[in-house]
PDB file of N, CA and C in Angstrom:
ATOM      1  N   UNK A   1       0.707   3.930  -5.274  1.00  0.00           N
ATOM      2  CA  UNK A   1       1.382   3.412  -4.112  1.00  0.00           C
ATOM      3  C   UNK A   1       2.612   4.258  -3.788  1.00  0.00           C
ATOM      4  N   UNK A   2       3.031   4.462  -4.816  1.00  0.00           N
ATOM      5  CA  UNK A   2       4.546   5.522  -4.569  1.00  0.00           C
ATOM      6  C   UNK A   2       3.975   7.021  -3.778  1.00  0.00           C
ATOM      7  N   UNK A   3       2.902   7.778  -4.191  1.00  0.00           N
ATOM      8  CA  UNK A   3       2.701   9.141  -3.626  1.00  0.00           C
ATOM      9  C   UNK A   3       2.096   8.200  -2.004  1.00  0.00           C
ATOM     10  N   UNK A   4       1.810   7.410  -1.632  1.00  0.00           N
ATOM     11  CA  UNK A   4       1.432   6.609  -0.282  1.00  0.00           C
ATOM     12  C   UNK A   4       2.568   7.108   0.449  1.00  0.00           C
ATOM     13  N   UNK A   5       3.505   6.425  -0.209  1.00  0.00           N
ATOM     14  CA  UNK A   5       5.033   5.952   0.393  1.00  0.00           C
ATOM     15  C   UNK A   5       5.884   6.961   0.559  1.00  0.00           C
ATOM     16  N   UNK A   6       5.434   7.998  -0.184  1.00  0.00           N
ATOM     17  CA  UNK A   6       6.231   9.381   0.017  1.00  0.00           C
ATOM     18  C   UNK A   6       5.452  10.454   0.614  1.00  0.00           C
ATOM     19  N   UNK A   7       4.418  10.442   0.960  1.00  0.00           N
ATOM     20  CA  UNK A   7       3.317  11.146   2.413  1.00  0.00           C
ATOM     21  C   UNK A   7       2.761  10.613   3.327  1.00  0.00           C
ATOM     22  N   UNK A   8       3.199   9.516   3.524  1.00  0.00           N
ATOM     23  CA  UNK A   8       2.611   9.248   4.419  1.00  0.00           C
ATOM     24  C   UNK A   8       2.954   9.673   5.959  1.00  0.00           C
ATOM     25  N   UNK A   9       4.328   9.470   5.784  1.00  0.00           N
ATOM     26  CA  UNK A   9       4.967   9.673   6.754  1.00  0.00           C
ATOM     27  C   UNK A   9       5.943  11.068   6.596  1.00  0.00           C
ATOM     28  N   UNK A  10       4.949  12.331   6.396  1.00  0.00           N
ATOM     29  CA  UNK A  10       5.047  13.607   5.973  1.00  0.00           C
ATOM     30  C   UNK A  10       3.788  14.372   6.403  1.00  0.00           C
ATOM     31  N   UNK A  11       2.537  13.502   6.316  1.00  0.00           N
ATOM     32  CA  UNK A  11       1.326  14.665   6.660  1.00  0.00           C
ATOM     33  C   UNK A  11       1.581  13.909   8.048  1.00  0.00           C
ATOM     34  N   UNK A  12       0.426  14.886   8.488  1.00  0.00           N
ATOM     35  CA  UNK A  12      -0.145  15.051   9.975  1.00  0.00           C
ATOM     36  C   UNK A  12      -1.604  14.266   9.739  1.00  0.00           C
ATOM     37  N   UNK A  13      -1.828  13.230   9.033  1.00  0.00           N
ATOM     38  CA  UNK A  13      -2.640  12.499   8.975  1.00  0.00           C
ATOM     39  C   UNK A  13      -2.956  11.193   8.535  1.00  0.00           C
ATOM     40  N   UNK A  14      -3.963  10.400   8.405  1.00  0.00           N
ATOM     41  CA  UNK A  14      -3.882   9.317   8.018  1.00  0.00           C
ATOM     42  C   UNK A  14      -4.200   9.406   6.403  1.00  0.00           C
ATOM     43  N   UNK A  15      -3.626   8.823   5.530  1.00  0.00           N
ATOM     44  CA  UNK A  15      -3.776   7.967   4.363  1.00  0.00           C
ATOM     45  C   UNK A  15      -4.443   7.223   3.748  1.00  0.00           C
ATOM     46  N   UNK A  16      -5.278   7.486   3.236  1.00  0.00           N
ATOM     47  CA  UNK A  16      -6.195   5.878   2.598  1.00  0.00           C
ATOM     48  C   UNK A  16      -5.515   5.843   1.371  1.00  0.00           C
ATOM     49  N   UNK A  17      -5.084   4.779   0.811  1.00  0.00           N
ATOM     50  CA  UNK A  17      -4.908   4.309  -0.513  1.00  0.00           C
ATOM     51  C   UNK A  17      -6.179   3.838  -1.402  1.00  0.00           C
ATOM     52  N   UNK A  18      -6.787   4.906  -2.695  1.00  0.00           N
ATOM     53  CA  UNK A  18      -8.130   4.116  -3.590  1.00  0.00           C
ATOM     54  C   UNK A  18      -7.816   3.978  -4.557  1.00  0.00           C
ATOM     55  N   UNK A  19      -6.618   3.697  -5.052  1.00  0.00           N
ATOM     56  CA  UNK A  19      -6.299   3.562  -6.681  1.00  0.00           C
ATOM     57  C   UNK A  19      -5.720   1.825  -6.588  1.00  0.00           C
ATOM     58  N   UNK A  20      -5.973   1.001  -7.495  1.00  0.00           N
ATOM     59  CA  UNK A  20      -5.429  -0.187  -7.656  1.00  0.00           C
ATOM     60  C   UNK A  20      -5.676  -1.003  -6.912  1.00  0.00           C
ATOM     61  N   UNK A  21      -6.318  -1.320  -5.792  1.00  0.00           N
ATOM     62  CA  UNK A  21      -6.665  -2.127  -4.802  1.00  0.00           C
ATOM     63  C   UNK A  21      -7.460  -3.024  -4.791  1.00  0.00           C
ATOM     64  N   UNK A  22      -7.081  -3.877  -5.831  1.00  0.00           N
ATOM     65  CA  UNK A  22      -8.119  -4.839  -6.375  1.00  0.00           C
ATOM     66  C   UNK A  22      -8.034  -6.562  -5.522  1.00  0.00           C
ATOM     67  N   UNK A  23      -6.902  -6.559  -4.375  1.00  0.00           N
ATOM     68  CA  UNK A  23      -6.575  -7.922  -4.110  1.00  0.00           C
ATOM     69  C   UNK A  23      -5.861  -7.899  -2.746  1.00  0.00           C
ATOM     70  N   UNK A  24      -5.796  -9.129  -1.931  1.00  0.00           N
ATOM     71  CA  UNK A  24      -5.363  -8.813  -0.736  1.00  0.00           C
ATOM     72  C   UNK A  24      -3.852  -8.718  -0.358  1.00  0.00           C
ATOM     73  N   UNK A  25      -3.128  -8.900  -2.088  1.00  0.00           N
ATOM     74  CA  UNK A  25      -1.793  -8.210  -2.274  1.00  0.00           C
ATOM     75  C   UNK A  25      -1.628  -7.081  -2.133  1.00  0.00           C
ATOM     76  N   UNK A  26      -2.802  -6.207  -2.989  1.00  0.00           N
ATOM     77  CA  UNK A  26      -2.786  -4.798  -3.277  1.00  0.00           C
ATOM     78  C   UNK A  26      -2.682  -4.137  -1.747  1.00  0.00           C
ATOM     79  N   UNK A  27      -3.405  -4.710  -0.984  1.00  0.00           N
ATOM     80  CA  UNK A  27      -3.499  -4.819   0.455  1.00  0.00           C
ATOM     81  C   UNK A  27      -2.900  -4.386   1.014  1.00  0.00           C
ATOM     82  N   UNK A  28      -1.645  -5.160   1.139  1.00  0.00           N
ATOM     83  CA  UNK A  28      -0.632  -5.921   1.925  1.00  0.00           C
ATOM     84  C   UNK A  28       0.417  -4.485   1.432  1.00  0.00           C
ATOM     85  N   UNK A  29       0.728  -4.639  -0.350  1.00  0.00           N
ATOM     86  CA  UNK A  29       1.512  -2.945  -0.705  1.00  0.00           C
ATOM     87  C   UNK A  29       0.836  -2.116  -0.203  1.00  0.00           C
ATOM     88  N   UNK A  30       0.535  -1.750  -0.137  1.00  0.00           N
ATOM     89  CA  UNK A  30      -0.326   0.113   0.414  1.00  0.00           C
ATOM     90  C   UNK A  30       0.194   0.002   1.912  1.00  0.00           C
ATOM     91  N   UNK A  31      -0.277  -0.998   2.771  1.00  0.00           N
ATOM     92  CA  UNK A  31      -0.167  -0.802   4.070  1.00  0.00           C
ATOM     93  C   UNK A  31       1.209  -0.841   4.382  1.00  0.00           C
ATOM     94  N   UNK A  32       2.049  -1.905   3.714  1.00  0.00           N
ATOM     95  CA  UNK A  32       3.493  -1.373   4.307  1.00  0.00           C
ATOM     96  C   UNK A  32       4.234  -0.334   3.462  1.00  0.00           C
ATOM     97  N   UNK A  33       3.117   0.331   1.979  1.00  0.00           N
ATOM     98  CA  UNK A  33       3.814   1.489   1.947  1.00  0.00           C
ATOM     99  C   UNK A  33       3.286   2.746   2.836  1.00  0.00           C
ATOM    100  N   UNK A  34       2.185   2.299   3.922  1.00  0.00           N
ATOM    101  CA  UNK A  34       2.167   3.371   4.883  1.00  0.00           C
ATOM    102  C   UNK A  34       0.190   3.868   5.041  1.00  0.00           C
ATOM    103  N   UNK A  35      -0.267   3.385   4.136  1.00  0.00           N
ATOM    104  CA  UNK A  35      -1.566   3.921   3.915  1.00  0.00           C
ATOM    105  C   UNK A  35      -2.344   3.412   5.331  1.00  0.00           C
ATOM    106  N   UNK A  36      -3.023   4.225   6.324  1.00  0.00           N
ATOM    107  CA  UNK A  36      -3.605   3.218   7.550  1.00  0.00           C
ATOM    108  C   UNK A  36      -5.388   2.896   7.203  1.00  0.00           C
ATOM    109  N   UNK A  37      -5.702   3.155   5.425  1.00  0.00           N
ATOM    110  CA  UNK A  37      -6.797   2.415   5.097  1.00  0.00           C
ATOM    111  C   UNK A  37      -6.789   2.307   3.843  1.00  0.00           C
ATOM    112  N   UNK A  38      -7.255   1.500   2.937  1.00  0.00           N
ATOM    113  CA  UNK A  38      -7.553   1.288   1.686  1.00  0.00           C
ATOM    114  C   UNK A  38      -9.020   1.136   1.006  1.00  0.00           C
ATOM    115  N   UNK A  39      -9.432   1.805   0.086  1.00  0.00           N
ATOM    116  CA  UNK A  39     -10.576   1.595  -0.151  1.00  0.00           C
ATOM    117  C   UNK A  39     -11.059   0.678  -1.608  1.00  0.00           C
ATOM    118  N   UNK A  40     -11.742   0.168  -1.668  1.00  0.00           N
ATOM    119  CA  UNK A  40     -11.744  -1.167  -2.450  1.00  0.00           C
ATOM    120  C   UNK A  40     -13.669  -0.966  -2.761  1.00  0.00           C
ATOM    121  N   UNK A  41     -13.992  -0.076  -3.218  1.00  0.00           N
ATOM    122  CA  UNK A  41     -15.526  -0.121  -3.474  1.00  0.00           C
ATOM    123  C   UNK A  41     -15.610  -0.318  -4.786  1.00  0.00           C
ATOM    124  N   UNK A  42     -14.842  -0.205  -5.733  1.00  0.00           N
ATOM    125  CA  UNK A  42     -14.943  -1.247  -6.914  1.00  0.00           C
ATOM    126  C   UNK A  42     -15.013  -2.517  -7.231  1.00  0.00           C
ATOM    127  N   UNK A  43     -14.033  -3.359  -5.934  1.00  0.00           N
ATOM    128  CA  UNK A  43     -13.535  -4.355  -6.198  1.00  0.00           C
ATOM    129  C   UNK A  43     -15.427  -4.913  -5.642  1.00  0.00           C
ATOM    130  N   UNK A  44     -15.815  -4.403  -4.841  1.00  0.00           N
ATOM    131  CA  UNK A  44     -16.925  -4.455  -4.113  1.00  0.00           C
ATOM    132  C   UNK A  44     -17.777  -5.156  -5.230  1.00  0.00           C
ATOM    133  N   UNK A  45     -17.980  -3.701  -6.071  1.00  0.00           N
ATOM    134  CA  UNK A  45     -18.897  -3.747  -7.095  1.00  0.00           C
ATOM    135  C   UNK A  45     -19.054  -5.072  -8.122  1.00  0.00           C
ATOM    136  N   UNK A  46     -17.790  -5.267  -8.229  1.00  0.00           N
ATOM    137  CA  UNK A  46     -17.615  -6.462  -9.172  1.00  0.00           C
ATOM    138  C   UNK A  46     -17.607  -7.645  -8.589  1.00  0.00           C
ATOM    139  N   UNK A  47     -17.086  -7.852  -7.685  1.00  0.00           N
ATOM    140  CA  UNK A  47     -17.328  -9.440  -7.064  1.00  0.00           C
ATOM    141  C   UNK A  47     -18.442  -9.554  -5.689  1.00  0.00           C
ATOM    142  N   UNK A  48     -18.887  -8.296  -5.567  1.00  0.00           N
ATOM    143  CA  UNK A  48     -19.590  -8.728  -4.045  1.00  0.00           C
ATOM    144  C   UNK A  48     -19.018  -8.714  -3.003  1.00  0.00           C
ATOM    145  N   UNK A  49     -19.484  -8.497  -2.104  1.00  0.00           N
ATOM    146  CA  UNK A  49     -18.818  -8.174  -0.203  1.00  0.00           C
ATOM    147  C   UNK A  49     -18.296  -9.270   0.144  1.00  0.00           C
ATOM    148  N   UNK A  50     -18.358 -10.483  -0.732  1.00  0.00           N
ATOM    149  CA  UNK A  50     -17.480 -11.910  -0.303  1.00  0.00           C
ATOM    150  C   UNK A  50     -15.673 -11.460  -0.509  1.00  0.00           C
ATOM    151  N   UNK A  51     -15.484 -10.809  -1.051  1.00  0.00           N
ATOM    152  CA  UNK A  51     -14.296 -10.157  -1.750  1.00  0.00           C
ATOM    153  C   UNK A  51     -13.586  -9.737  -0.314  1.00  0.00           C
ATOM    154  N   UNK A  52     -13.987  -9.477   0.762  1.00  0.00           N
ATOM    155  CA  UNK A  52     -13.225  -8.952   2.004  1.00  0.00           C
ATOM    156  C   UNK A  52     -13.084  -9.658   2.586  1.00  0.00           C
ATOM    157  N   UNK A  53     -13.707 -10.769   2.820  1.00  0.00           N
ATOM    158  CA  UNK A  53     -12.987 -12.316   3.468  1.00  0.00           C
ATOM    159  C   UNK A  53     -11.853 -12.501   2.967  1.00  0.00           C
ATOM    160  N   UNK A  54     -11.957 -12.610   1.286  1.00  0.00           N
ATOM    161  CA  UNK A  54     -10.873 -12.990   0.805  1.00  0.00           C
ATOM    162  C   UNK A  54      -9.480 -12.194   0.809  1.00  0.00           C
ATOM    163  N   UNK A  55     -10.155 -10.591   1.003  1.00  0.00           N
ATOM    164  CA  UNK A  55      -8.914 -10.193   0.872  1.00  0.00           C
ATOM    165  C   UNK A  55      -8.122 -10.033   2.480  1.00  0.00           C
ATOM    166  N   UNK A  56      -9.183 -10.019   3.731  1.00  0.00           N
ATOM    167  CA  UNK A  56      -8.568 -10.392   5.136  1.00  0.00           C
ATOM    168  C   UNK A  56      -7.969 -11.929   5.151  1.00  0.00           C
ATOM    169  N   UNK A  57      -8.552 -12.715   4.384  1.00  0.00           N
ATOM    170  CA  UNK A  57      -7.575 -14.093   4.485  1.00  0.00           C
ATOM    171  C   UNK A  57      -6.225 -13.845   4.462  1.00  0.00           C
ATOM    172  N   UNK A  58      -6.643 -13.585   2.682  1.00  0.00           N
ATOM    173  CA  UNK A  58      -4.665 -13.308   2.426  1.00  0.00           C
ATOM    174  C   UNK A  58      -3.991 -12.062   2.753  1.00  0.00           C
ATOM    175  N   UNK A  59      -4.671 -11.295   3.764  1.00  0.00           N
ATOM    176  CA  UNK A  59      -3.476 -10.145   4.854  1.00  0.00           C
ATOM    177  C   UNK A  59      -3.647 -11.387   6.100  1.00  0.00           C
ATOM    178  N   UNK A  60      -4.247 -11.740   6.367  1.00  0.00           N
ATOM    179  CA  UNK A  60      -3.690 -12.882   7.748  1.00  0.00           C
ATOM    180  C   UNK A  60      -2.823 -13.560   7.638  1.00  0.00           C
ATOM    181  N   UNK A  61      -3.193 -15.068   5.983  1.00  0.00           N
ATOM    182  CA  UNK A  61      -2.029 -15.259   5.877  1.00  0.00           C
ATOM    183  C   UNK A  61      -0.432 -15.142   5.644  1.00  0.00           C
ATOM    184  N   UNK A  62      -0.258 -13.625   5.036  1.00  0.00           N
ATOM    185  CA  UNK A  62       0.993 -12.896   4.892  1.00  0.00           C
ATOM    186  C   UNK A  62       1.264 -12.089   6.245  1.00  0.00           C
ATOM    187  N   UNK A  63       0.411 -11.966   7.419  1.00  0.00           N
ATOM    188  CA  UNK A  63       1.243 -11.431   8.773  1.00  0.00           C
ATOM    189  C   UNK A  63       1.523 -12.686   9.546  1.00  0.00           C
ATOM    190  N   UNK A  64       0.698 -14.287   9.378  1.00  0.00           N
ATOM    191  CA  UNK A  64       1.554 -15.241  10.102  1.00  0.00           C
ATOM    192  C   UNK A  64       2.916 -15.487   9.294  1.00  0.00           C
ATOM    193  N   UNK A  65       2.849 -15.691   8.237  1.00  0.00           N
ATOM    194  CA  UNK A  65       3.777 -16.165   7.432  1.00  0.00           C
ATOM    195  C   UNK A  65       5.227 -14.981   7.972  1.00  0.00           C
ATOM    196  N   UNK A  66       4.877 -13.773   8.297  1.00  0.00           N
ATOM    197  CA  UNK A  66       6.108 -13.258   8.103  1.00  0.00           C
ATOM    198  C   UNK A  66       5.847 -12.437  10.275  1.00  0.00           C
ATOM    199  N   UNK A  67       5.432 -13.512  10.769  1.00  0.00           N
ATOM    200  CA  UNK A  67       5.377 -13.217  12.059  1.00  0.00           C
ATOM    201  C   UNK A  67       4.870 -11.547  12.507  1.00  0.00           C
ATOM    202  N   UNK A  68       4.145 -10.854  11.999  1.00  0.00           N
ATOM    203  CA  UNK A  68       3.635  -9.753  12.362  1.00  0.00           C
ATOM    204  C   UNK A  68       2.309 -10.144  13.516  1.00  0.00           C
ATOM    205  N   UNK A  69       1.692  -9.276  14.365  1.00  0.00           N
ATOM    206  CA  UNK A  69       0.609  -9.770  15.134  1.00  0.00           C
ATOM    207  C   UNK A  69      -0.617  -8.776  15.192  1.00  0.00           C
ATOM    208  N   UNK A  70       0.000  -7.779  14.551  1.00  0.00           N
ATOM    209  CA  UNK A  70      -1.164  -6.181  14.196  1.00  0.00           C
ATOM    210  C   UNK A  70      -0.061  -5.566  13.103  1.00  0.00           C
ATOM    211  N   UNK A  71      -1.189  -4.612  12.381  1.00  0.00           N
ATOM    212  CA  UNK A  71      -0.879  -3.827  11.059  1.00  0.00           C
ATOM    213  C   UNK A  71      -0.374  -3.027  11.743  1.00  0.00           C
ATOM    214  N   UNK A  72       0.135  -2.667  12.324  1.00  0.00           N
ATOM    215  CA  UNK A  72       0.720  -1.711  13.421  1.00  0.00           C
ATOM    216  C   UNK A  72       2.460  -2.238  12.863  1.00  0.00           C
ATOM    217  N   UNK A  73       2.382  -3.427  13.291  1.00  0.00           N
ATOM    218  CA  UNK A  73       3.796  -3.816  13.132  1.00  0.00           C
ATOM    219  C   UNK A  73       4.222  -3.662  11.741  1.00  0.00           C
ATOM    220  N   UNK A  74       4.256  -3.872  10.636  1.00  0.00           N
ATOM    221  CA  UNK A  74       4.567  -3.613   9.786  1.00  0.00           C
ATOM    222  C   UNK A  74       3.986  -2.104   8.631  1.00  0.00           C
ATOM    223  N   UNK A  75       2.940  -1.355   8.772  1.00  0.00           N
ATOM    224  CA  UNK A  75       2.813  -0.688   8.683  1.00  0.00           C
ATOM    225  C   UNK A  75       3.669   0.617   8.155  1.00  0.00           C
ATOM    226  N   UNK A  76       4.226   1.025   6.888  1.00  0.00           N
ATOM    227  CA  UNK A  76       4.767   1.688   6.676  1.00  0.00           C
ATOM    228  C   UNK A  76       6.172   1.700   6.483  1.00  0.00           C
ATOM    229  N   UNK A  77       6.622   0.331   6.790  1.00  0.00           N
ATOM    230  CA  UNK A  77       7.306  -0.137   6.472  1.00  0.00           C
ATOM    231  C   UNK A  77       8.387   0.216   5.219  1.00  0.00           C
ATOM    232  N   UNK A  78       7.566   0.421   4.083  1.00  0.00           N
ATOM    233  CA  UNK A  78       8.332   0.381   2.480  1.00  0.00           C
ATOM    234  C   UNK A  78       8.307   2.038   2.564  1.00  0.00           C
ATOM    235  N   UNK A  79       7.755   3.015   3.645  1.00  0.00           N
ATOM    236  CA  UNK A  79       7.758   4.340   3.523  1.00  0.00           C
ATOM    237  C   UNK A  79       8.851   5.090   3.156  1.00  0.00           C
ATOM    238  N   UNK A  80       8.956   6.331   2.421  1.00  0.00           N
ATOM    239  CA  UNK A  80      10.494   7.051   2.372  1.00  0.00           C
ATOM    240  C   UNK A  80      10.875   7.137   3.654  1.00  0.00           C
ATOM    241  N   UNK A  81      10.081   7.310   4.422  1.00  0.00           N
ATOM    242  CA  UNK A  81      10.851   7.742   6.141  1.00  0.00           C
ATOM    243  C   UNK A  81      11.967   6.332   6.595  1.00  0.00           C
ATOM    244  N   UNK A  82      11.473   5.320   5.713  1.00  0.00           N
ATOM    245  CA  UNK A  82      11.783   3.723   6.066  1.00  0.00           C
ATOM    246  C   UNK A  82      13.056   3.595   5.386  1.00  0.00           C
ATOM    247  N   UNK A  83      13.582   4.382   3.854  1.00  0.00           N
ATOM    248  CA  UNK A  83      14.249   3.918   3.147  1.00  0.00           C
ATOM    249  C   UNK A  83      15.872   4.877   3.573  1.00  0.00           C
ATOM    250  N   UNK A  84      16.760   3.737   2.840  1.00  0.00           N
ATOM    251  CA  UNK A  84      18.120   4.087   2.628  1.00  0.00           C
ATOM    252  C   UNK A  84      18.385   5.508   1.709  1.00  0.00           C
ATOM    253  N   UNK A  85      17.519   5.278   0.490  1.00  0.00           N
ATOM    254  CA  UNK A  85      17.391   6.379  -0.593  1.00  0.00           C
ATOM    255  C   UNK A  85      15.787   6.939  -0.469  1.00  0.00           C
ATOM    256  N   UNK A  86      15.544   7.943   0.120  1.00  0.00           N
ATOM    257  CA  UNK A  86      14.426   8.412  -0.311  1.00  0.00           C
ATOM    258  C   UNK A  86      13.925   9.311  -1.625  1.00  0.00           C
ATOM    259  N   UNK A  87      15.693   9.671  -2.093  1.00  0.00           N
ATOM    260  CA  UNK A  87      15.515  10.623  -3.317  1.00  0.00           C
ATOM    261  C   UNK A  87      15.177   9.918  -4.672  1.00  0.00           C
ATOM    262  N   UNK A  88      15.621   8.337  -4.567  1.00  0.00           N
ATOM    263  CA  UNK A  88      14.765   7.407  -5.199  1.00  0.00           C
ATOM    264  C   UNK A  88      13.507   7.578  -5.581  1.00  0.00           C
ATOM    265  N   UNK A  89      12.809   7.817  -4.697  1.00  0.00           N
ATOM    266  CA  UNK A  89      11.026   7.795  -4.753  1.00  0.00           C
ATOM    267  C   UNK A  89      10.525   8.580  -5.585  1.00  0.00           C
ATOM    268  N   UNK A  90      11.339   9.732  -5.640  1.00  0.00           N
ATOM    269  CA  UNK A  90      11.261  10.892  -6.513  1.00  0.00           C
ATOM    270  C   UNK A  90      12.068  10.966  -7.918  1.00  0.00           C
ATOM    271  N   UNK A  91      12.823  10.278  -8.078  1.00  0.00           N
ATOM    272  CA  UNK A  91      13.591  10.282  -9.401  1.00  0.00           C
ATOM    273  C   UNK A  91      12.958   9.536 -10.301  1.00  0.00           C
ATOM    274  N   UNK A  92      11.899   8.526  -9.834  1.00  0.00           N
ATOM    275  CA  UNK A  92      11.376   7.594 -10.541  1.00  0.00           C
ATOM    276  C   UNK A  92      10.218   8.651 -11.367  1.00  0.00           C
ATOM    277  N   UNK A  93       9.697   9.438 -10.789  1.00  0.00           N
ATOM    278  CA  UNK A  93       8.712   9.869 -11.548  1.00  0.00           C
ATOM    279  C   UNK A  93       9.417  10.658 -13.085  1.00  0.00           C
ATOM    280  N   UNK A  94      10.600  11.048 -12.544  1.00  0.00           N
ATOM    281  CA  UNK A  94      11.943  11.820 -13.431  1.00  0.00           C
ATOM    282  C   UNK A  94      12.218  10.498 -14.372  1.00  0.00           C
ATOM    283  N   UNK A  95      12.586   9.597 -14.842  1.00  0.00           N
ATOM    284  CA  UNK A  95      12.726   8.765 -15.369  1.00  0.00           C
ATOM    285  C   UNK A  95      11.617   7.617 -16.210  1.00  0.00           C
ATOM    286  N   UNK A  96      10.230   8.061 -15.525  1.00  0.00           N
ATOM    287  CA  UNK A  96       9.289   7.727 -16.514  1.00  0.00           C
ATOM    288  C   UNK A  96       9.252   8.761 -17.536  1.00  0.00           C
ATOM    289  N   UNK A  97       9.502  10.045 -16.724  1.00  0.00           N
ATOM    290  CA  UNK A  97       8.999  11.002 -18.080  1.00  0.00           C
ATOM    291  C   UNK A  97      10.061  10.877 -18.998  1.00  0.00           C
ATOM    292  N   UNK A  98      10.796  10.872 -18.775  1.00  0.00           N
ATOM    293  CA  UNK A  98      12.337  10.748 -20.155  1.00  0.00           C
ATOM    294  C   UNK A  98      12.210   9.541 -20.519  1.00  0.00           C
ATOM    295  N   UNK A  99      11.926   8.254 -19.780  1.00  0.00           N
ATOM    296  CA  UNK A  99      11.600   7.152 -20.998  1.00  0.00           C
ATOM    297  C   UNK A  99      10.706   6.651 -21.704  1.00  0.00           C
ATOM    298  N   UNK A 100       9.231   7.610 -21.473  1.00  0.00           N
ATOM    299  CA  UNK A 100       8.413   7.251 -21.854  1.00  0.00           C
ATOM    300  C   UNK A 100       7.301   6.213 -21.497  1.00  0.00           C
ATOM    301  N   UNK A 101       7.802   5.587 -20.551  1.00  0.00           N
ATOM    302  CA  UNK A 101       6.748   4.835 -19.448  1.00  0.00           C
ATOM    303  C   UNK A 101       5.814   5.211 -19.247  1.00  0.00           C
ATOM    304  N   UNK A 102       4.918   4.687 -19.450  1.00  0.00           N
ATOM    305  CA  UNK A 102       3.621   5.004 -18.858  1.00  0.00           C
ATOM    306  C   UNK A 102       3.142   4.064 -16.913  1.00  0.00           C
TER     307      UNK A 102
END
């Protein structure tokens, strides 16, 4: 989600997010860190094509809840182009490696 959030709004193109996208949370992060698709053919695999209802439910219910009316509107939102600190985005990868984080 972090390399999303720090190209997205840098290339000259669109974004799909396919790593981690197991839920219509995972969803909801990617798109307002900027991704304009996500791919979810695992999640597919394991629960069946019923899995995209569920995960368009809960992106509907999190754009009424927070008054959005298209992915348009919030969209990219959490992007570096979006933030106060963008050198943040980048220090973090600097600070897993010295603490050992995985």
């Amino acid at each position: 989600m972090r390399w999303v959030a720090m190209l997205s709004s840098r290339l000259h193109c669109d974004v799909a997010a396919s790593t981690g996208v197991h839920n219509g949370e995972a969803v909801i992060k990617q798109l307002l860190a900027g991704a304009k698709a996500v791919q979810i053919s695992s999640v597919l695999y394991k629960n069946g094509f019923g899995e995209i209802k569920t995960m368009l439910s809960v992106l509907e219910s999190w754009m009424d809840k927070h008054d959005f009316k298209s992915i348009a509107d919030f969209n990219g939102r959490m992007s570096i182009k979006e933030t106060d600190n963008p050198a943040a985005y980048e220090r973090v990868q600097f600070m897993k490696y010295f603490s050992g984080i995985e």
